[in-house]
PDB file of N, CA and C in Angstrom:
ATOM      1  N   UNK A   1      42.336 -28.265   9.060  1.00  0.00           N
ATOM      2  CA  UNK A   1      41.312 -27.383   8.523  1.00  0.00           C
ATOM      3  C   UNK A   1      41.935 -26.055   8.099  1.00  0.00           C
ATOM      4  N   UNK A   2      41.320 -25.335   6.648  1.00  0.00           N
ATOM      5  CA  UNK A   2      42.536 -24.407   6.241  1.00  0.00           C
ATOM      6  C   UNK A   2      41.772 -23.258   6.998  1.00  0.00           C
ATOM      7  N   UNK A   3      42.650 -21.860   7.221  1.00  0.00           N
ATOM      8  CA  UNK A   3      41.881 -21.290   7.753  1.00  0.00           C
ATOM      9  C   UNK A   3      41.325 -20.230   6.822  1.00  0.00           C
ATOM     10  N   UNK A   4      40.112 -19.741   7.199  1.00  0.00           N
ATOM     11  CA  UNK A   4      39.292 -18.928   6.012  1.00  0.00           C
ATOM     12  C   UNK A   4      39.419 -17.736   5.558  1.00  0.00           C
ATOM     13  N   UNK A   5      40.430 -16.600   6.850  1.00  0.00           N
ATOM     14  CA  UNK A   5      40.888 -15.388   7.307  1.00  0.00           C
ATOM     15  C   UNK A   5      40.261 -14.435   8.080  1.00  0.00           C
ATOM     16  N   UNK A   6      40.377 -13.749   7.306  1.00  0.00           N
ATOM     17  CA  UNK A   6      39.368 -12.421   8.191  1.00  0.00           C
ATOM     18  C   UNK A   6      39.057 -11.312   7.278  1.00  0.00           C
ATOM     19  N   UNK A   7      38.185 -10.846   7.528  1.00  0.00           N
ATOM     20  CA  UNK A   7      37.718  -9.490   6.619  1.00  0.00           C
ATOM     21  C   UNK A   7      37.068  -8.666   7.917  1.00  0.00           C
ATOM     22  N   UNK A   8      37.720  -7.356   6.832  1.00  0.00           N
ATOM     23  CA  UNK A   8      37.814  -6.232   8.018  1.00  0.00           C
ATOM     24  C   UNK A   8      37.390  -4.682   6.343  1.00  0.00           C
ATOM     25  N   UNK A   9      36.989  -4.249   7.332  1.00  0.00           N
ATOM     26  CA  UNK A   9      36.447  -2.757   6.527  1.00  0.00           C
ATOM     27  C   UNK A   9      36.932  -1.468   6.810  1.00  0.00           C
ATOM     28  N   UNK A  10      37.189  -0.987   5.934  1.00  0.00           N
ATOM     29  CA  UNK A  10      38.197   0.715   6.533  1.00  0.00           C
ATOM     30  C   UNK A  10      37.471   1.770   5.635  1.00  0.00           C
ATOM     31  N   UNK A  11      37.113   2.388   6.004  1.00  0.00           N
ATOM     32  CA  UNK A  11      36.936   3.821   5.862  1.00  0.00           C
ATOM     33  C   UNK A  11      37.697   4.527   5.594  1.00  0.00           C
ATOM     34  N   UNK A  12      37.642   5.027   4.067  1.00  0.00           N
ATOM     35  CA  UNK A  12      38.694   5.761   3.158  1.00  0.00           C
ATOM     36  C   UNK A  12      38.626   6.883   2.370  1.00  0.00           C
ATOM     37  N   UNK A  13      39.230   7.839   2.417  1.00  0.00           N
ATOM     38  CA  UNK A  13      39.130   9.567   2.429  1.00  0.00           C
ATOM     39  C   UNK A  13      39.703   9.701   1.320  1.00  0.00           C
ATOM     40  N   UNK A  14      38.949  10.310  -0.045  1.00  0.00           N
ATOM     41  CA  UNK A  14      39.493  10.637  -0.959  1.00  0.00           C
ATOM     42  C   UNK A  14      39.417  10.058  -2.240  1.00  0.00           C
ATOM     43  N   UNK A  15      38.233   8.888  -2.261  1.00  0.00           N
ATOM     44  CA  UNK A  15      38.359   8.318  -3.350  1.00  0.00           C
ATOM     45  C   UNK A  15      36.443   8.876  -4.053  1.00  0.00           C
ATOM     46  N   UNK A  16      36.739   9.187  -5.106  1.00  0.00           N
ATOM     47  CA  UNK A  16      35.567   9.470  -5.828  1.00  0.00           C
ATOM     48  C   UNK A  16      35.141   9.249  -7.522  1.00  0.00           C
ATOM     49  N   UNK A  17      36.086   7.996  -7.813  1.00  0.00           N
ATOM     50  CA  UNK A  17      35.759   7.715  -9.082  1.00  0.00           C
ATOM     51  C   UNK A  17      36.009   6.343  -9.237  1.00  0.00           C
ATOM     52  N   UNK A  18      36.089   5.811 -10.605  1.00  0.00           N
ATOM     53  CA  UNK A  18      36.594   4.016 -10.839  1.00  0.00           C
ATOM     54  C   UNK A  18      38.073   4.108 -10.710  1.00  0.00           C
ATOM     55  N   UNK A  19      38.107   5.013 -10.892  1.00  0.00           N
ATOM     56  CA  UNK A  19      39.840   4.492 -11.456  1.00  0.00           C
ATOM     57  C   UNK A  19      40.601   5.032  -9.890  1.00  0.00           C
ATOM     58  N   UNK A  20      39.939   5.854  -8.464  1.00  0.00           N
ATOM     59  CA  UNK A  20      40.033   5.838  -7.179  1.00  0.00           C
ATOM     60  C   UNK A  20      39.938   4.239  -6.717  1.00  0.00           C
ATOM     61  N   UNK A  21      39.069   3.308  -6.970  1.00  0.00           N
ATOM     62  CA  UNK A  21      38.301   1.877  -6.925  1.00  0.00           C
ATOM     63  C   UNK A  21      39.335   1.125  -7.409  1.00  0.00           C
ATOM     64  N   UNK A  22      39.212   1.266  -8.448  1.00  0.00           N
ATOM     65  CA  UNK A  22      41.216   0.184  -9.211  1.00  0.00           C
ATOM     66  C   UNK A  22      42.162   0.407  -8.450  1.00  0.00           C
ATOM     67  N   UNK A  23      42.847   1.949  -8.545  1.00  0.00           N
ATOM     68  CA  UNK A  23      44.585   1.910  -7.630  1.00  0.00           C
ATOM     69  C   UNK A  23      44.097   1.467  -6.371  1.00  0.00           C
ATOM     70  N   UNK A  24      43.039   1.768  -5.698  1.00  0.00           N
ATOM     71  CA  UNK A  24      43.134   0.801  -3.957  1.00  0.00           C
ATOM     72  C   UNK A  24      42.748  -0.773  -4.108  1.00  0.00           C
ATOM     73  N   UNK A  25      41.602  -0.907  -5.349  1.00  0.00           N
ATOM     74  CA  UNK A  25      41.689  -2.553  -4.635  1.00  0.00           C
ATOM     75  C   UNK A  25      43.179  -3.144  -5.527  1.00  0.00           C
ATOM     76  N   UNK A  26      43.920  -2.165  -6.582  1.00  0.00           N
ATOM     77  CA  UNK A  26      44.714  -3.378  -6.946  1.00  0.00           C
ATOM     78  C   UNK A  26      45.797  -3.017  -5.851  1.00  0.00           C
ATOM     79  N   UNK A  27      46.217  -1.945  -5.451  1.00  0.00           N
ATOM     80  CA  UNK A  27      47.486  -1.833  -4.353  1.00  0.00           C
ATOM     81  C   UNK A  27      47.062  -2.872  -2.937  1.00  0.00           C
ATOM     82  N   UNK A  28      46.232  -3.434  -2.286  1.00  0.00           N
ATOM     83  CA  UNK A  28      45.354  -4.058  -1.961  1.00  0.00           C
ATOM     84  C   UNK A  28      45.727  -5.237  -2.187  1.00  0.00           C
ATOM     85  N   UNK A  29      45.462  -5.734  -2.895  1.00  0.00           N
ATOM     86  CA  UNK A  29      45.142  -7.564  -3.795  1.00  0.00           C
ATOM     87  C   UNK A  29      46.924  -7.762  -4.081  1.00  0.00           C
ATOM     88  N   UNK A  30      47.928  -6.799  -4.448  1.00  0.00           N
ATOM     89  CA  UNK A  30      48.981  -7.053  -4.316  1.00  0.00           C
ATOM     90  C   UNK A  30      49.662  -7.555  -3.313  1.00  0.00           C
ATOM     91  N   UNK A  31      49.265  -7.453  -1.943  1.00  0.00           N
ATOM     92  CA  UNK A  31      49.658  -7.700  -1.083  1.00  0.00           C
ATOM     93  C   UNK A  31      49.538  -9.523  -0.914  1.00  0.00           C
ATOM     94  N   UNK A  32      50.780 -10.287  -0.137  1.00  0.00           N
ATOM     95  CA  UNK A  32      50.454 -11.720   0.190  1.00  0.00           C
ATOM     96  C   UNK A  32      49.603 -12.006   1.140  1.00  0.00           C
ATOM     97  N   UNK A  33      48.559 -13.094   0.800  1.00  0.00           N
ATOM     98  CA  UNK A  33      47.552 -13.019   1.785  1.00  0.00           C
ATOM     99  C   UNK A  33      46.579 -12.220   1.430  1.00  0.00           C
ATOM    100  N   UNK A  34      45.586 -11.588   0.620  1.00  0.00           N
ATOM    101  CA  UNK A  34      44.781 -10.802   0.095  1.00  0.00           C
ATOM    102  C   UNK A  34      43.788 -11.419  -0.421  1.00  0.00           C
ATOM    103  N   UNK A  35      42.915 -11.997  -0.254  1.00  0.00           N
ATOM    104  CA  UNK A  35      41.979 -13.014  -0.904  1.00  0.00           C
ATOM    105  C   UNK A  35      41.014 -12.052  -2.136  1.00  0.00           C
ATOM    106  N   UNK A  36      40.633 -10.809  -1.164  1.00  0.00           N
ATOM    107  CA  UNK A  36      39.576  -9.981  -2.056  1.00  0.00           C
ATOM    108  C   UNK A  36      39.785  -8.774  -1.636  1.00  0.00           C
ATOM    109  N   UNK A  37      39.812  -7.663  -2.513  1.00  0.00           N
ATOM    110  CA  UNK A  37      39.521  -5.878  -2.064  1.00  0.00           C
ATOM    111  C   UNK A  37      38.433  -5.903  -2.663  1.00  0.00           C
ATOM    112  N   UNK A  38      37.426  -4.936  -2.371  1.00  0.00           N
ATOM    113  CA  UNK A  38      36.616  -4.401  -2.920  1.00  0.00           C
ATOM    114  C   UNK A  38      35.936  -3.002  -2.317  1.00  0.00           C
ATOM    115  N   UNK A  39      36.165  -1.883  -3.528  1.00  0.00           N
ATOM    116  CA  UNK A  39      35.974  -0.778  -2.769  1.00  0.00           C
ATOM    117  C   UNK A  39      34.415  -0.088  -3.150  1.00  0.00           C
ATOM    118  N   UNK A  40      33.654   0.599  -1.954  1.00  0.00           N
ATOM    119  CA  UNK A  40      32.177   0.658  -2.290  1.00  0.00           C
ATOM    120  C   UNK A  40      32.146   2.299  -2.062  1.00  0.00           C
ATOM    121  N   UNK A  41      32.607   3.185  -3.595  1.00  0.00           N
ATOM    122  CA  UNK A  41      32.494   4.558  -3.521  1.00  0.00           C
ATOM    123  C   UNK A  41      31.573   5.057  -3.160  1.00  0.00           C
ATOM    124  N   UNK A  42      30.710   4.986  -2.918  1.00  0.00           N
ATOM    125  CA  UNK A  42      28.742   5.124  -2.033  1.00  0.00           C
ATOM    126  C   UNK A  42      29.347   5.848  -0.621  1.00  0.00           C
ATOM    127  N   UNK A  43      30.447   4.379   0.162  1.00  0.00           N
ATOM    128  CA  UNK A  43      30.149   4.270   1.282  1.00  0.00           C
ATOM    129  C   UNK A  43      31.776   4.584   1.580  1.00  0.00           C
ATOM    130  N   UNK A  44      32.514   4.955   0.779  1.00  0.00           N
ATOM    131  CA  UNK A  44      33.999   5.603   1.137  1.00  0.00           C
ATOM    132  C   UNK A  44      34.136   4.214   1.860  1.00  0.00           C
ATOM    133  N   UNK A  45      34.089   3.124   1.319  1.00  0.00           N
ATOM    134  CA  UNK A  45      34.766   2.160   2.758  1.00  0.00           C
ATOM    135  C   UNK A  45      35.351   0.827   1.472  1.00  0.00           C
ATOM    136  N   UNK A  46      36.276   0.421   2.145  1.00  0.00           N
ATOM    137  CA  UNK A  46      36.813  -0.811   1.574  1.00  0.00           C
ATOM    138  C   UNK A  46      37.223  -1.785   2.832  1.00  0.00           C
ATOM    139  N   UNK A  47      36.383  -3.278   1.658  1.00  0.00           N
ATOM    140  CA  UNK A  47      36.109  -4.299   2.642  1.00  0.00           C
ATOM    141  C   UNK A  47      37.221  -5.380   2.035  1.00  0.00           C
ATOM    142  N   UNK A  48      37.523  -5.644   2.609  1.00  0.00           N
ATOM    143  CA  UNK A  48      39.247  -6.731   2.514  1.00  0.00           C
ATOM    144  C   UNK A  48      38.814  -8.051   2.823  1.00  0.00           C
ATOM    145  N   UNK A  49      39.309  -9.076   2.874  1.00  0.00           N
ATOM    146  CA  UNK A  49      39.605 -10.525   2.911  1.00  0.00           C
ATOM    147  C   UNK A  49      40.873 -10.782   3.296  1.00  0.00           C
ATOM    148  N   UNK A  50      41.179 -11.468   4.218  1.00  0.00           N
ATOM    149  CA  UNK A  50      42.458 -11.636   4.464  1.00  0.00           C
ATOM    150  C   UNK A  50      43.015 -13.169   4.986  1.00  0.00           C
ATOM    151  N   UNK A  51      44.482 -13.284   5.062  1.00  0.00           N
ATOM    152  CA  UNK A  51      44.885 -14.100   5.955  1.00  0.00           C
ATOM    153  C   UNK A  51      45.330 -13.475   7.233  1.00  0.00           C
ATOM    154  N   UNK A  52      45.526 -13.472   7.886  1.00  0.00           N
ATOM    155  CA  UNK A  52      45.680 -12.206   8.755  1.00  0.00           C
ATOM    156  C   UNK A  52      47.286 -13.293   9.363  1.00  0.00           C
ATOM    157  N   UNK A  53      47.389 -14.773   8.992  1.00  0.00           N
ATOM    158  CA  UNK A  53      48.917 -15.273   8.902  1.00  0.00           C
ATOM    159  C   UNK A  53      49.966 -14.721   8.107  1.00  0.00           C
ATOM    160  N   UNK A  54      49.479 -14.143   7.005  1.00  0.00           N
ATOM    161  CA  UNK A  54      50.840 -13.443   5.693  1.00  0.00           C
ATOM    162  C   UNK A  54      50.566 -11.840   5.786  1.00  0.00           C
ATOM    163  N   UNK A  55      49.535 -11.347   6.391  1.00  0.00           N
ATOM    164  CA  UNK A  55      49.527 -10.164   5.975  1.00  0.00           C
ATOM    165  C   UNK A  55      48.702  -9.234   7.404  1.00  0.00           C
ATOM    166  N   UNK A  56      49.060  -8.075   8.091  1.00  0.00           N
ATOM    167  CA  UNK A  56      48.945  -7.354   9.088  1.00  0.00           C
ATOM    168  C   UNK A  56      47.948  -6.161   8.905  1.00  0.00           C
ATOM    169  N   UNK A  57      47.108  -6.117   9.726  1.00  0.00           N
ATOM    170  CA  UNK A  57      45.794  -5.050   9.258  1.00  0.00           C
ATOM    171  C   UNK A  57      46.569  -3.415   8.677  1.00  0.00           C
ATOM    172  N   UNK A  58      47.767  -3.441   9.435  1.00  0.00           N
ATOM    173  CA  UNK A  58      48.310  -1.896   8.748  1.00  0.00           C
ATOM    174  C   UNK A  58      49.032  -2.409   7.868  1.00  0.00           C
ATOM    175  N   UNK A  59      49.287  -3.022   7.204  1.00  0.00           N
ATOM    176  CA  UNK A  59      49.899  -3.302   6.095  1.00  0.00           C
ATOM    177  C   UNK A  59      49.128  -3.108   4.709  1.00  0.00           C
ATOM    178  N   UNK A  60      47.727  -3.943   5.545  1.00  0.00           N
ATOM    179  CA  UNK A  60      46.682  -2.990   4.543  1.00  0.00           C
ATOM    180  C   UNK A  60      46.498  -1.685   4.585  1.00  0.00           C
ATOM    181  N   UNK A  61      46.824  -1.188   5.422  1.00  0.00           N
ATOM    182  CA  UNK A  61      46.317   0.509   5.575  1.00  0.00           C
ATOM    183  C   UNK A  61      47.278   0.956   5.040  1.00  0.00           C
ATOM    184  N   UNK A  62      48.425   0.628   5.153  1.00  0.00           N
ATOM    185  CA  UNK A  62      50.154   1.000   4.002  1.00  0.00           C
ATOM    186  C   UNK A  62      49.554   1.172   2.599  1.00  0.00           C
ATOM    187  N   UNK A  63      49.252   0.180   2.718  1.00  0.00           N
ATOM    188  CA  UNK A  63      48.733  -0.164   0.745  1.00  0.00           C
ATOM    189  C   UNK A  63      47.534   0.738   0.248  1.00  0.00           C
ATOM    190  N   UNK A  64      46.619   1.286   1.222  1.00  0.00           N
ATOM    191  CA  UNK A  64      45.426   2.544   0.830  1.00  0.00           C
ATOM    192  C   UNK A  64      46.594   3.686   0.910  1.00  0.00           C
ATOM    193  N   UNK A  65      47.197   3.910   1.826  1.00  0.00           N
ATOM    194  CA  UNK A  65      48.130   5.242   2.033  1.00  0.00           C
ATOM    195  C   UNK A  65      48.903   5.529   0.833  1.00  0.00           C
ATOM    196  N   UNK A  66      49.513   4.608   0.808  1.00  0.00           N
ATOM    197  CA  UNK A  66      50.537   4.526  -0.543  1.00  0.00           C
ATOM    198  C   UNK A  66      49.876   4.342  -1.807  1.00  0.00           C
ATOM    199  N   UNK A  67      48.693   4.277  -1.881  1.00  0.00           N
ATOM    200  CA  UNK A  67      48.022   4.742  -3.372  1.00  0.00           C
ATOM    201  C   UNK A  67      47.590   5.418  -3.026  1.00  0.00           C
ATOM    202  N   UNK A  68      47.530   6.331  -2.091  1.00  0.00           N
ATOM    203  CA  UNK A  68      47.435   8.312  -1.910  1.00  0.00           C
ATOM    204  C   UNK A  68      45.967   8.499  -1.507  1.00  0.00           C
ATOM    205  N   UNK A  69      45.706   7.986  -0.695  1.00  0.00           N
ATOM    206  CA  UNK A  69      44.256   7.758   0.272  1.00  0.00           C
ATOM    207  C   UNK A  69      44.690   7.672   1.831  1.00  0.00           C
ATOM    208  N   UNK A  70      43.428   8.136   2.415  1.00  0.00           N
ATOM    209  CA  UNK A  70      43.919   7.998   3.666  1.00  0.00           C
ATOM    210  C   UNK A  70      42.629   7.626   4.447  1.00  0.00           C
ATOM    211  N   UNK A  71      42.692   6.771   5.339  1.00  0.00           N
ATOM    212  CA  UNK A  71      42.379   5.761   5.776  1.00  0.00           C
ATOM    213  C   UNK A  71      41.408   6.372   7.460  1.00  0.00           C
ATOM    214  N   UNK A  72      40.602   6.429   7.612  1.00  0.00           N
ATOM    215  CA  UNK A  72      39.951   7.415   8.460  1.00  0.00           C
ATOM    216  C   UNK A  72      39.127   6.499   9.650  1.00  0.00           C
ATOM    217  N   UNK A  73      38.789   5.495   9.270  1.00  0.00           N
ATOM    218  CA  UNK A  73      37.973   4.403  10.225  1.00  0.00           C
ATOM    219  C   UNK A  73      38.241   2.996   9.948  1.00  0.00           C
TER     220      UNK A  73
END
């Protein structure tokens, strides 16, 4: 049975437009193991999809940091 992953939500400081929404979910979706980003500027939070076999919850938080966000919850 394959496994389905995990999705997990972070709370993210600093994003307030589309093109804030693009550099995190695509730095995000680059990662191996990334099924879905999707970021909800309303609610400062981005909700992930994962394998959590190829890819490590701070690894996602690497990938918000390093597109110049910072990661708060």
């Amino acid at each position: 049975m394959e496994n389905q992953g995990e999705k997990i939500t972070f709370k993210v400081e600093g994003m307030s437009c589309n093109h804030c929404k693009q550099s995190i979910e695509r730095a995000v979706r680059a990662l191996p193991g990334v099924t879905s980003a999707t970021v909800d500027l309303a609610q400062n939070e981005v909700d992930i999809s994962f394998d959590p076999q190829k890819v490590k919850k701070e690894e996602l938080q690497a990938a918000i940091t390093g597109a110049g966000y910072r990661v708060v919850g």
